[in-house]
C-alpha atoms as a PDB file:
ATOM      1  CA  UNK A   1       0.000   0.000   0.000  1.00  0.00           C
ATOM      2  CA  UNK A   2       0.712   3.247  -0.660  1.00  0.00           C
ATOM      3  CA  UNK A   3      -0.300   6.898  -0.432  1.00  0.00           C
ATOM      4  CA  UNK A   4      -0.566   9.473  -3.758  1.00  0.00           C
ATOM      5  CA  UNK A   5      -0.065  12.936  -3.950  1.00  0.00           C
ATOM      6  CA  UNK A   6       0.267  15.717  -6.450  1.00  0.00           C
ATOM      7  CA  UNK A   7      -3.072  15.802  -7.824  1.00  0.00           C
ATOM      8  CA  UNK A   8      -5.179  18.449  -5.571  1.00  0.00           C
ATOM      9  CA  UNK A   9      -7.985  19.043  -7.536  1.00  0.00           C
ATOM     10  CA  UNK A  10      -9.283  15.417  -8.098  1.00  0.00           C
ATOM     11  CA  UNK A  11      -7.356  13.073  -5.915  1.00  0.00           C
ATOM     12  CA  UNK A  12      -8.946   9.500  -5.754  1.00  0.00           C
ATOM     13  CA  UNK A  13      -8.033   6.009  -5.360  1.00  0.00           C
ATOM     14  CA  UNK A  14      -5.913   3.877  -8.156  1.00  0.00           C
ATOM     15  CA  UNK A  15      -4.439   0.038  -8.474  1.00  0.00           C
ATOM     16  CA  UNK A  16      -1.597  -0.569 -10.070  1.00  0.00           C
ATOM     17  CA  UNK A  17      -0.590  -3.886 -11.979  1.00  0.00           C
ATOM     18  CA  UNK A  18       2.097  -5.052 -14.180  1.00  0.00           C
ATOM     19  CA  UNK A  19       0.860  -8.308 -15.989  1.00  0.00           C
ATOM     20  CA  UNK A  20      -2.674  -8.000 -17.669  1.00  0.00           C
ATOM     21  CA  UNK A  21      -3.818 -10.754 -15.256  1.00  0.00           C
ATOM     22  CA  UNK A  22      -3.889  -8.740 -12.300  1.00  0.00           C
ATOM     23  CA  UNK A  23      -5.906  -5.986 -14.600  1.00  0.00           C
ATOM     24  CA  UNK A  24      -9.655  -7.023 -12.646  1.00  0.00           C
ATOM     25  CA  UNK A  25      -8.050  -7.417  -9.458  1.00  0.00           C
ATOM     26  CA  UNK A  26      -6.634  -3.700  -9.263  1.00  0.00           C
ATOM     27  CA  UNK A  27      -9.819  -2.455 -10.591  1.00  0.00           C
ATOM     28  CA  UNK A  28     -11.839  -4.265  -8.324  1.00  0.00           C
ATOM     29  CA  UNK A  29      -9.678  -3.044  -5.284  1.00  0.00           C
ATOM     30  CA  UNK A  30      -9.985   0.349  -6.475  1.00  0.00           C
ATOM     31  CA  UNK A  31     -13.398   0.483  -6.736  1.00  0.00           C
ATOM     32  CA  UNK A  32     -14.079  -1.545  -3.223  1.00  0.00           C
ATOM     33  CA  UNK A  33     -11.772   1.583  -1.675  1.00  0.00           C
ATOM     34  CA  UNK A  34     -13.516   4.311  -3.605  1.00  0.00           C
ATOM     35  CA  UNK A  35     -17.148   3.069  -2.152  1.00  0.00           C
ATOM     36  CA  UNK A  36     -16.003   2.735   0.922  1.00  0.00           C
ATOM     37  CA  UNK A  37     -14.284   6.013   0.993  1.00  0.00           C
ATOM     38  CA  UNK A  38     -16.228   7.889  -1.146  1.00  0.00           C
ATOM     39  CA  UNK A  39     -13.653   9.182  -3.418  1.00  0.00           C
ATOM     40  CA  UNK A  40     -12.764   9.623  -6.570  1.00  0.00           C
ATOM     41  CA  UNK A  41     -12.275   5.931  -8.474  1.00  0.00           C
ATOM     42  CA  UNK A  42      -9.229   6.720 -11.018  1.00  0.00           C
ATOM     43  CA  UNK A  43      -9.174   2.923 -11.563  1.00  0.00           C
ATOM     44  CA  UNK A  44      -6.322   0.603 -12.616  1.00  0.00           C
ATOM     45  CA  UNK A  45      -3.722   1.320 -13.930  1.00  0.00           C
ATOM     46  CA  UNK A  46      -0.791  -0.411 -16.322  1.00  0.00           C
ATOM     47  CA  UNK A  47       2.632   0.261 -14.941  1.00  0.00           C
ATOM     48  CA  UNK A  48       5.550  -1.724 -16.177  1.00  0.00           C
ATOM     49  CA  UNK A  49       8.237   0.420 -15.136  1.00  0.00           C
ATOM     50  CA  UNK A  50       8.009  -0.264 -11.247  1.00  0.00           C
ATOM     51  CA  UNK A  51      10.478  -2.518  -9.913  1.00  0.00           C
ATOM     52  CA  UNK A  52       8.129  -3.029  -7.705  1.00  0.00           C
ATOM     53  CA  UNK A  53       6.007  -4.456  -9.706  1.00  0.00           C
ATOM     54  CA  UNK A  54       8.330  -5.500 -11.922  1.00  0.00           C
ATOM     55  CA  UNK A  55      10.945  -7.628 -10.388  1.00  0.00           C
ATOM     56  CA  UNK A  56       7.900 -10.363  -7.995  1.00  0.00           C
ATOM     57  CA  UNK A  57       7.722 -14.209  -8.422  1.00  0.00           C
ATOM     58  CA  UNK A  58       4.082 -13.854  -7.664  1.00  0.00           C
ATOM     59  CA  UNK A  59       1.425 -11.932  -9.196  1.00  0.00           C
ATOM     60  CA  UNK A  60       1.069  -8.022  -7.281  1.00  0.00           C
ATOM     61  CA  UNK A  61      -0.573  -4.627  -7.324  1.00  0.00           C
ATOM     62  CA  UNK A  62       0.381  -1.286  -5.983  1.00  0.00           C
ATOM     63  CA  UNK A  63      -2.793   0.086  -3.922  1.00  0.00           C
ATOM     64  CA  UNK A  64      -2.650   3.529  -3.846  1.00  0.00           C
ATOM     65  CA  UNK A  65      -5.116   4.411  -1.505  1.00  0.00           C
ATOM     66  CA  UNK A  66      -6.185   8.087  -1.593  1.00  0.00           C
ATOM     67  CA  UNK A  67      -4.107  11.640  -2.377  1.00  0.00           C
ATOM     68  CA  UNK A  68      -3.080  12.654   1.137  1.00  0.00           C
ATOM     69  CA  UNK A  69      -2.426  15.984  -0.203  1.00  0.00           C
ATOM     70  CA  UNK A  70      -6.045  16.194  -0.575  1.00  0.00           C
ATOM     71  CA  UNK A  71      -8.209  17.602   2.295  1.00  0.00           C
ATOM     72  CA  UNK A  72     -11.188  15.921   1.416  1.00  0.00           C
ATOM     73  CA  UNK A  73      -9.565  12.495   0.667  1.00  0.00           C
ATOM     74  CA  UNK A  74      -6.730  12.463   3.876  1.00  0.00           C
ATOM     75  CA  UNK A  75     -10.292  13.325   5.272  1.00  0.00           C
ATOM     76  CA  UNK A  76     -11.887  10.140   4.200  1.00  0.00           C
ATOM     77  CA  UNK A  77      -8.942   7.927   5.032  1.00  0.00           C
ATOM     78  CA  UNK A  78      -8.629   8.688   8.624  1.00  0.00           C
ATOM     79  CA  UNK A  79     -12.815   8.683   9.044  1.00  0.00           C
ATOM     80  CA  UNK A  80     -13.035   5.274   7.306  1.00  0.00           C
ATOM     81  CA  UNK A  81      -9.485   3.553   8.022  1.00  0.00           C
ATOM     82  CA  UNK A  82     -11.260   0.448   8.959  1.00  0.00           C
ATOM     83  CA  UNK A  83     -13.814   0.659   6.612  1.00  0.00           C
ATOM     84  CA  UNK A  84     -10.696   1.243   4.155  1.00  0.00           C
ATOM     85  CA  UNK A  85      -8.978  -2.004   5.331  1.00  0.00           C
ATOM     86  CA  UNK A  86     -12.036  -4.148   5.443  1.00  0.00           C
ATOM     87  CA  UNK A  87     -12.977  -3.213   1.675  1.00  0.00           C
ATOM     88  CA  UNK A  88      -9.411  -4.303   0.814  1.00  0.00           C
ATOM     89  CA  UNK A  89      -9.222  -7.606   2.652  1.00  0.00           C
ATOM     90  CA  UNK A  90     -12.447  -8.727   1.325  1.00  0.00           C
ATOM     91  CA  UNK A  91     -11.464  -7.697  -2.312  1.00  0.00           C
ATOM     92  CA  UNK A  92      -8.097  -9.655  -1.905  1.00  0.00           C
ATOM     93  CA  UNK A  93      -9.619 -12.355  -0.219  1.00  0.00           C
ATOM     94  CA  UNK A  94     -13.378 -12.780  -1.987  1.00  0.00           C
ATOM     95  CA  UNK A  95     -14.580 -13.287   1.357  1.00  0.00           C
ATOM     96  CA  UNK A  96     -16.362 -11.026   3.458  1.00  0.00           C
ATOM     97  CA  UNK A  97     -15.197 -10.447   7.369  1.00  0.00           C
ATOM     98  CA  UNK A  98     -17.832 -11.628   9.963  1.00  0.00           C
ATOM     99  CA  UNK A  99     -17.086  -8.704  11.926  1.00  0.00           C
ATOM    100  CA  UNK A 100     -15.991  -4.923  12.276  1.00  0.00           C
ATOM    101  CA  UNK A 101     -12.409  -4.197  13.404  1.00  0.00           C
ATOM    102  CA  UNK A 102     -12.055  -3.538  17.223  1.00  0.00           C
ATOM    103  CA  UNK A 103     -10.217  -0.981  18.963  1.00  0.00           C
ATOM    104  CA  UNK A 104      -8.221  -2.385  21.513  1.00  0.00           C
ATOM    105  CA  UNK A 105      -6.049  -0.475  24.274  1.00  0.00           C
ATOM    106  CA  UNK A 106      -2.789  -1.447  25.322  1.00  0.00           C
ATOM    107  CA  UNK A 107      -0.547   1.030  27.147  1.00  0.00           C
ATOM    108  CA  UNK A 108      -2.093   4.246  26.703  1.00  0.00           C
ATOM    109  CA  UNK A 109      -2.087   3.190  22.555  1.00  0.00           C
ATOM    110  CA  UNK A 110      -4.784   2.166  20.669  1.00  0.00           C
ATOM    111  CA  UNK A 111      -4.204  -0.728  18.184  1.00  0.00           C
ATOM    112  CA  UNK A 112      -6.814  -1.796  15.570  1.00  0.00           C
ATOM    113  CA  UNK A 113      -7.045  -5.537  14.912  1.00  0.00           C
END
């Protein structure tokens, strides 16, 4: 995971993939995120030139969650972290979590899990 920045005006959400198979994953994580968040979806996107990427075994995307230069989306994020996290897992997974993350305290520090 990873956070965006640079576009202000529009921010958003976007997946990217390096093989053509991972094409409907990214997309589908990017839209799970942009529901959840309510964000712009900027979609999937081909990137080839990531090492990243580039240089796995196994098949990966980049999930660039949201533009944390942008109010409204750094906004989003921190109202909807687990809401954020939950949309991912199930994407990755196709399964869907039996229940909502809980906070838990532990030395003055609060943990999500």
């Amino acid at each position: 995971m990873h956070f965006n920045a640079g576009i202000k005006e529009t921010g958003g959400t976007e997946v990217l993939y390096y093989g053509d198979g991972n094409k409907v994953l990214a997309a589908k994580v990017s839209k799970a995120i942009s529901e959840v968040l309510g964000i712009k979806d900027r979609g999937a996107k081909k990137r080839t030139d990531l090492g990243f990427l580039k240089g796995t075994a196994k098949p990966a995307i980049l999930i660039e969650v949201c533009f944390v230069d942008t109010k409204t989306n750094a906004d989003a994020y921190n109202k909807n972290f687990d809401y954020c996290c939950k949309a991912i897992a199930e994407t990755l997974s196709g399964k869907r979590l039996k229940e909502e993350a809980k906070l838990v305290e532990k030395k003055n520090v609060v943990h999500r899990v």
